[in-house]
N, C-alpha and C. Protein backbone atom coordinates (compact mmCIF):
# COMPACT_ATOMS: atom_id res chain seq x y z
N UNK A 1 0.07 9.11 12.23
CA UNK A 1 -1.30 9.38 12.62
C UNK A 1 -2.08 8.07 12.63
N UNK A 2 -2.98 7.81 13.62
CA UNK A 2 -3.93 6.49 13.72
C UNK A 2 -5.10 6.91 13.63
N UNK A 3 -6.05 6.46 13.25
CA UNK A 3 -7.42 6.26 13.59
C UNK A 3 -8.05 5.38 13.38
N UNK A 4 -9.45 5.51 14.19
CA UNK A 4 -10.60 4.02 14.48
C UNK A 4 -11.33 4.22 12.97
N UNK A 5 -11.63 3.17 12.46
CA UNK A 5 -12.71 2.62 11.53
C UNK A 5 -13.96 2.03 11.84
N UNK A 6 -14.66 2.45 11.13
CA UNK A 6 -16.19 2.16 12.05
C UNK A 6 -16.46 0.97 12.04
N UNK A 7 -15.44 0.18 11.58
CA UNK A 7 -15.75 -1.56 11.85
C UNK A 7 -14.96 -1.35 13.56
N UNK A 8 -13.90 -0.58 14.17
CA UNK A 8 -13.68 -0.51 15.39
C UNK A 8 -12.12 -0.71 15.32
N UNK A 9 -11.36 -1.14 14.26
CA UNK A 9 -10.02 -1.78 13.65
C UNK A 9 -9.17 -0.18 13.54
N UNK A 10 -7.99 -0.25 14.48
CA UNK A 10 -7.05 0.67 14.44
C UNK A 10 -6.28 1.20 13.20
N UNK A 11 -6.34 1.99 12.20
CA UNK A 11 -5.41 2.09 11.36
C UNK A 11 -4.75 3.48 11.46
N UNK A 12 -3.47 3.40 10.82
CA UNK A 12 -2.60 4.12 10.73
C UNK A 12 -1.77 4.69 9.29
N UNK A 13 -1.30 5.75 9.19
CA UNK A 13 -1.18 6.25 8.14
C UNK A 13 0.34 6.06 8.16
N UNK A 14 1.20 5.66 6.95
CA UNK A 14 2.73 5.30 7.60
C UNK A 14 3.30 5.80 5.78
N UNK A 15 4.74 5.66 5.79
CA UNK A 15 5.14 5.99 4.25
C UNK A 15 5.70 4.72 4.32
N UNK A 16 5.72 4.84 2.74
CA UNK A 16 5.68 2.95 2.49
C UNK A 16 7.02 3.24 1.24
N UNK A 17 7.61 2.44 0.85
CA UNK A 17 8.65 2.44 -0.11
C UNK A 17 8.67 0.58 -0.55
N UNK A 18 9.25 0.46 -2.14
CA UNK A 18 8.90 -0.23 -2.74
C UNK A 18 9.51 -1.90 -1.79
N UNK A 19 10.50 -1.78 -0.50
CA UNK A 19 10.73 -2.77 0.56
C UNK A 19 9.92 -2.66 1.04
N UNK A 20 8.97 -1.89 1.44
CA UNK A 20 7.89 -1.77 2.72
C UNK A 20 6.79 -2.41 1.98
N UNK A 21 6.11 -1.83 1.11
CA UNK A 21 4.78 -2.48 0.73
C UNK A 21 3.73 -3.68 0.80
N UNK A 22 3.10 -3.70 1.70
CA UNK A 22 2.47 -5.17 1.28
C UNK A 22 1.26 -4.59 1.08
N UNK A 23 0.81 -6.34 0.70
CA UNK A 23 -0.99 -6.46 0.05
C UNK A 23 -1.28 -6.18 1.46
N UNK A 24 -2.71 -5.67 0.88
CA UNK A 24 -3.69 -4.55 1.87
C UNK A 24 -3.13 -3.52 2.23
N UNK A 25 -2.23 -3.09 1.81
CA UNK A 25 -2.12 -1.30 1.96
C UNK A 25 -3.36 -0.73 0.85
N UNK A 26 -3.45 0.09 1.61
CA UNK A 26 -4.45 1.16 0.82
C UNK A 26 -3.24 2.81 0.63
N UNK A 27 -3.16 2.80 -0.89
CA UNK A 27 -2.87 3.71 -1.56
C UNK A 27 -3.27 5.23 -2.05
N UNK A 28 -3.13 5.98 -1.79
CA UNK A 28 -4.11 7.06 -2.24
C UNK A 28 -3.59 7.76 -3.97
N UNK A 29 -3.94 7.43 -4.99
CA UNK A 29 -3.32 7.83 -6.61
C UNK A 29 -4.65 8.34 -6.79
N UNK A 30 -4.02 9.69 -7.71
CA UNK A 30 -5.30 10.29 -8.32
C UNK A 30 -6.88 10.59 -7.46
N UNK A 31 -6.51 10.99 -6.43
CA UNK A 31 -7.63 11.33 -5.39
C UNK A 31 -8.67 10.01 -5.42
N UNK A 32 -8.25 8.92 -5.53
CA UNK A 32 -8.68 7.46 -5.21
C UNK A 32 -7.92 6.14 -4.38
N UNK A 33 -8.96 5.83 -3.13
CA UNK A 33 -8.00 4.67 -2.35
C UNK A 33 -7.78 3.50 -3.52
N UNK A 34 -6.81 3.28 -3.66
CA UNK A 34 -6.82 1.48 -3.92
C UNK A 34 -5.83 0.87 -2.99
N UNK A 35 -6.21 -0.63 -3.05
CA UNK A 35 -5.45 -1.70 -1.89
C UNK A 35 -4.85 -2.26 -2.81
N UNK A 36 -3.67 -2.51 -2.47
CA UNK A 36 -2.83 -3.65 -3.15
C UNK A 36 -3.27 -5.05 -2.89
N UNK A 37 -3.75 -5.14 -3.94
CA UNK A 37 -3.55 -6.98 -3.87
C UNK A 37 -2.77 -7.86 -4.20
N UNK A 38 -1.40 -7.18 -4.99
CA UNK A 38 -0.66 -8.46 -5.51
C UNK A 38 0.59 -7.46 -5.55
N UNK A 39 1.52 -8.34 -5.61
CA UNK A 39 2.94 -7.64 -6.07
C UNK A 39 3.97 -7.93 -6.57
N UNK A 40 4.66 -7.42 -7.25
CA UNK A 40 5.90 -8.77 -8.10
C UNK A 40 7.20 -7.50 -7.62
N UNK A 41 8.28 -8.80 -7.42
CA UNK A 41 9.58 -8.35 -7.50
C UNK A 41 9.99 -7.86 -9.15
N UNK A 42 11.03 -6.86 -9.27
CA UNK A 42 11.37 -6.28 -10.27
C UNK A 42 12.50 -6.17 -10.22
N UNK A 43 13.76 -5.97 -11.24
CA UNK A 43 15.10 -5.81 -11.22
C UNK A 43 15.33 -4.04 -10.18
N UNK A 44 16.49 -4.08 -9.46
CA UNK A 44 17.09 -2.88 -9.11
C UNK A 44 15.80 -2.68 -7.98
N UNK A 45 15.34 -3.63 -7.45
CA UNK A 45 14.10 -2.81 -6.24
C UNK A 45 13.08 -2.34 -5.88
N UNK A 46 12.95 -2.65 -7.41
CA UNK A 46 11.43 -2.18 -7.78
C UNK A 46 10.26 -3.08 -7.53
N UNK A 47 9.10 -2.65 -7.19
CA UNK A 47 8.29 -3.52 -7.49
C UNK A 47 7.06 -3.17 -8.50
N UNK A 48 6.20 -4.10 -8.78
CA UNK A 48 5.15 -3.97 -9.17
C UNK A 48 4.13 -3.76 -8.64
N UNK A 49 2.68 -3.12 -8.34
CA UNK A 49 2.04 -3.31 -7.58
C UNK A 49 0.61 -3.51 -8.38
N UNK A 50 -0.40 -4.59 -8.12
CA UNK A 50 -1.67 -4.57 -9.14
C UNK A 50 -2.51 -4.24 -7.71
N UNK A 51 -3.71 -3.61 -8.28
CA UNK A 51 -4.50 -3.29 -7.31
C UNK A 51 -5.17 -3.74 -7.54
N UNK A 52 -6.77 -3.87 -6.64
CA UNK A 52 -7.82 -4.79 -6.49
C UNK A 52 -9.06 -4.60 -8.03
N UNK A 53 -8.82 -3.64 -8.29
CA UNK A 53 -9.01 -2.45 -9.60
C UNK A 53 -8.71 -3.13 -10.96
N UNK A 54 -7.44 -3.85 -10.73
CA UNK A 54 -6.70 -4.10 -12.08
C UNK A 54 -6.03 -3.29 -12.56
N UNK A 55 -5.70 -2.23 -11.85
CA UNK A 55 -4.67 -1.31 -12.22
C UNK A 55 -3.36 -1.36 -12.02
N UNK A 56 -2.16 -0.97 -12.62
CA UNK A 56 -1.10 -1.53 -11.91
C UNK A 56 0.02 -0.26 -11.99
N UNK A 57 0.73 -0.62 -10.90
CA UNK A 57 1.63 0.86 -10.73
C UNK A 57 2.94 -0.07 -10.01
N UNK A 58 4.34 0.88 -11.31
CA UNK A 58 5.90 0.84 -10.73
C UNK A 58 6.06 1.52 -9.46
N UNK A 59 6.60 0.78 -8.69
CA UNK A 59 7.19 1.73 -7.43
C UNK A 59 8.71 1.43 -7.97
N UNK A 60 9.68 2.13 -7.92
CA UNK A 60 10.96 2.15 -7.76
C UNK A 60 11.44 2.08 -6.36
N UNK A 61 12.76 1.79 -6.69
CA UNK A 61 13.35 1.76 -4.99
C UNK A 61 13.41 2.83 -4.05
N UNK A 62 13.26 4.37 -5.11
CA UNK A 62 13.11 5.50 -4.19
C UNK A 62 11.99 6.40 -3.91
N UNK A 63 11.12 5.45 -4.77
CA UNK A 63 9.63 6.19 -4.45
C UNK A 63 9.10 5.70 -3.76
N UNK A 64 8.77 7.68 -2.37
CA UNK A 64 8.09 7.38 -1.38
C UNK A 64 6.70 7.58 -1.41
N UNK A 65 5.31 6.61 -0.56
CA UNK A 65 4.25 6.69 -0.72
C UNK A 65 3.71 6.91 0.46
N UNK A 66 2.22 7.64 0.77
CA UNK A 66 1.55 7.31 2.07
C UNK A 66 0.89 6.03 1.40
N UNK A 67 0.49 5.32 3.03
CA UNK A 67 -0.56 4.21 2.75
C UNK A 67 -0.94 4.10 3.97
N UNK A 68 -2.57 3.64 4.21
CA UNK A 68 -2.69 3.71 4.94
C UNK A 68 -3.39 1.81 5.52
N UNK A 69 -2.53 1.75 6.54
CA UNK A 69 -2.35 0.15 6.84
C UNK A 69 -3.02 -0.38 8.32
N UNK A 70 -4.12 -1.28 8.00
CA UNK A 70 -4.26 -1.91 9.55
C UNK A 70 -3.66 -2.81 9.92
N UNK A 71 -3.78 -3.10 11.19
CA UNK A 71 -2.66 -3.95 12.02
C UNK A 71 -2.88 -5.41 11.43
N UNK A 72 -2.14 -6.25 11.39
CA UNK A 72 -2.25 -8.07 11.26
C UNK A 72 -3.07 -8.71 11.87
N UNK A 73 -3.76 -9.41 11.36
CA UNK A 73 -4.38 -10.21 12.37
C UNK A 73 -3.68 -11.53 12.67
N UNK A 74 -3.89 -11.87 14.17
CA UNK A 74 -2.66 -13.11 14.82
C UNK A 74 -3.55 -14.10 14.86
């Protein structure tokens, strides 16, 4: 699913797994967005993820997430 943001910027809703993730995904935990801002490699695939919050959350290698991601800028 895509949609416009009222800044006019295309985003899209995609499932993310602990290979997929990058900073600026927006997360949805506990009926709250957070964006990833940082992330550390972890043994077996895991990563770490800290959010802009200071909160921080394990992804494992088989946990799947929505996030919802805008395009790169070139």
């Amino acid at each position: 699913m895509s949609a416009w943001t009222s800044g006019g910027a295309l985003v899209s809703s995609i499932e993310i797994t602990a290979a997929t993730v990058r900073r600026g995904d927006v997360i949805q935990l506990g009926g709250a967005a957070r964006r990833v801002e940082d992330l550390f490699q972890l043994p077996r695939g895991a990563k770490q993820l800290v959010f802009e919050s200071g909160d921080l959350l394990t992804v494992h290698a088989r946990t799947r997430l929505v996030a919802v991601r805008m395009p790169r800028r070139r």
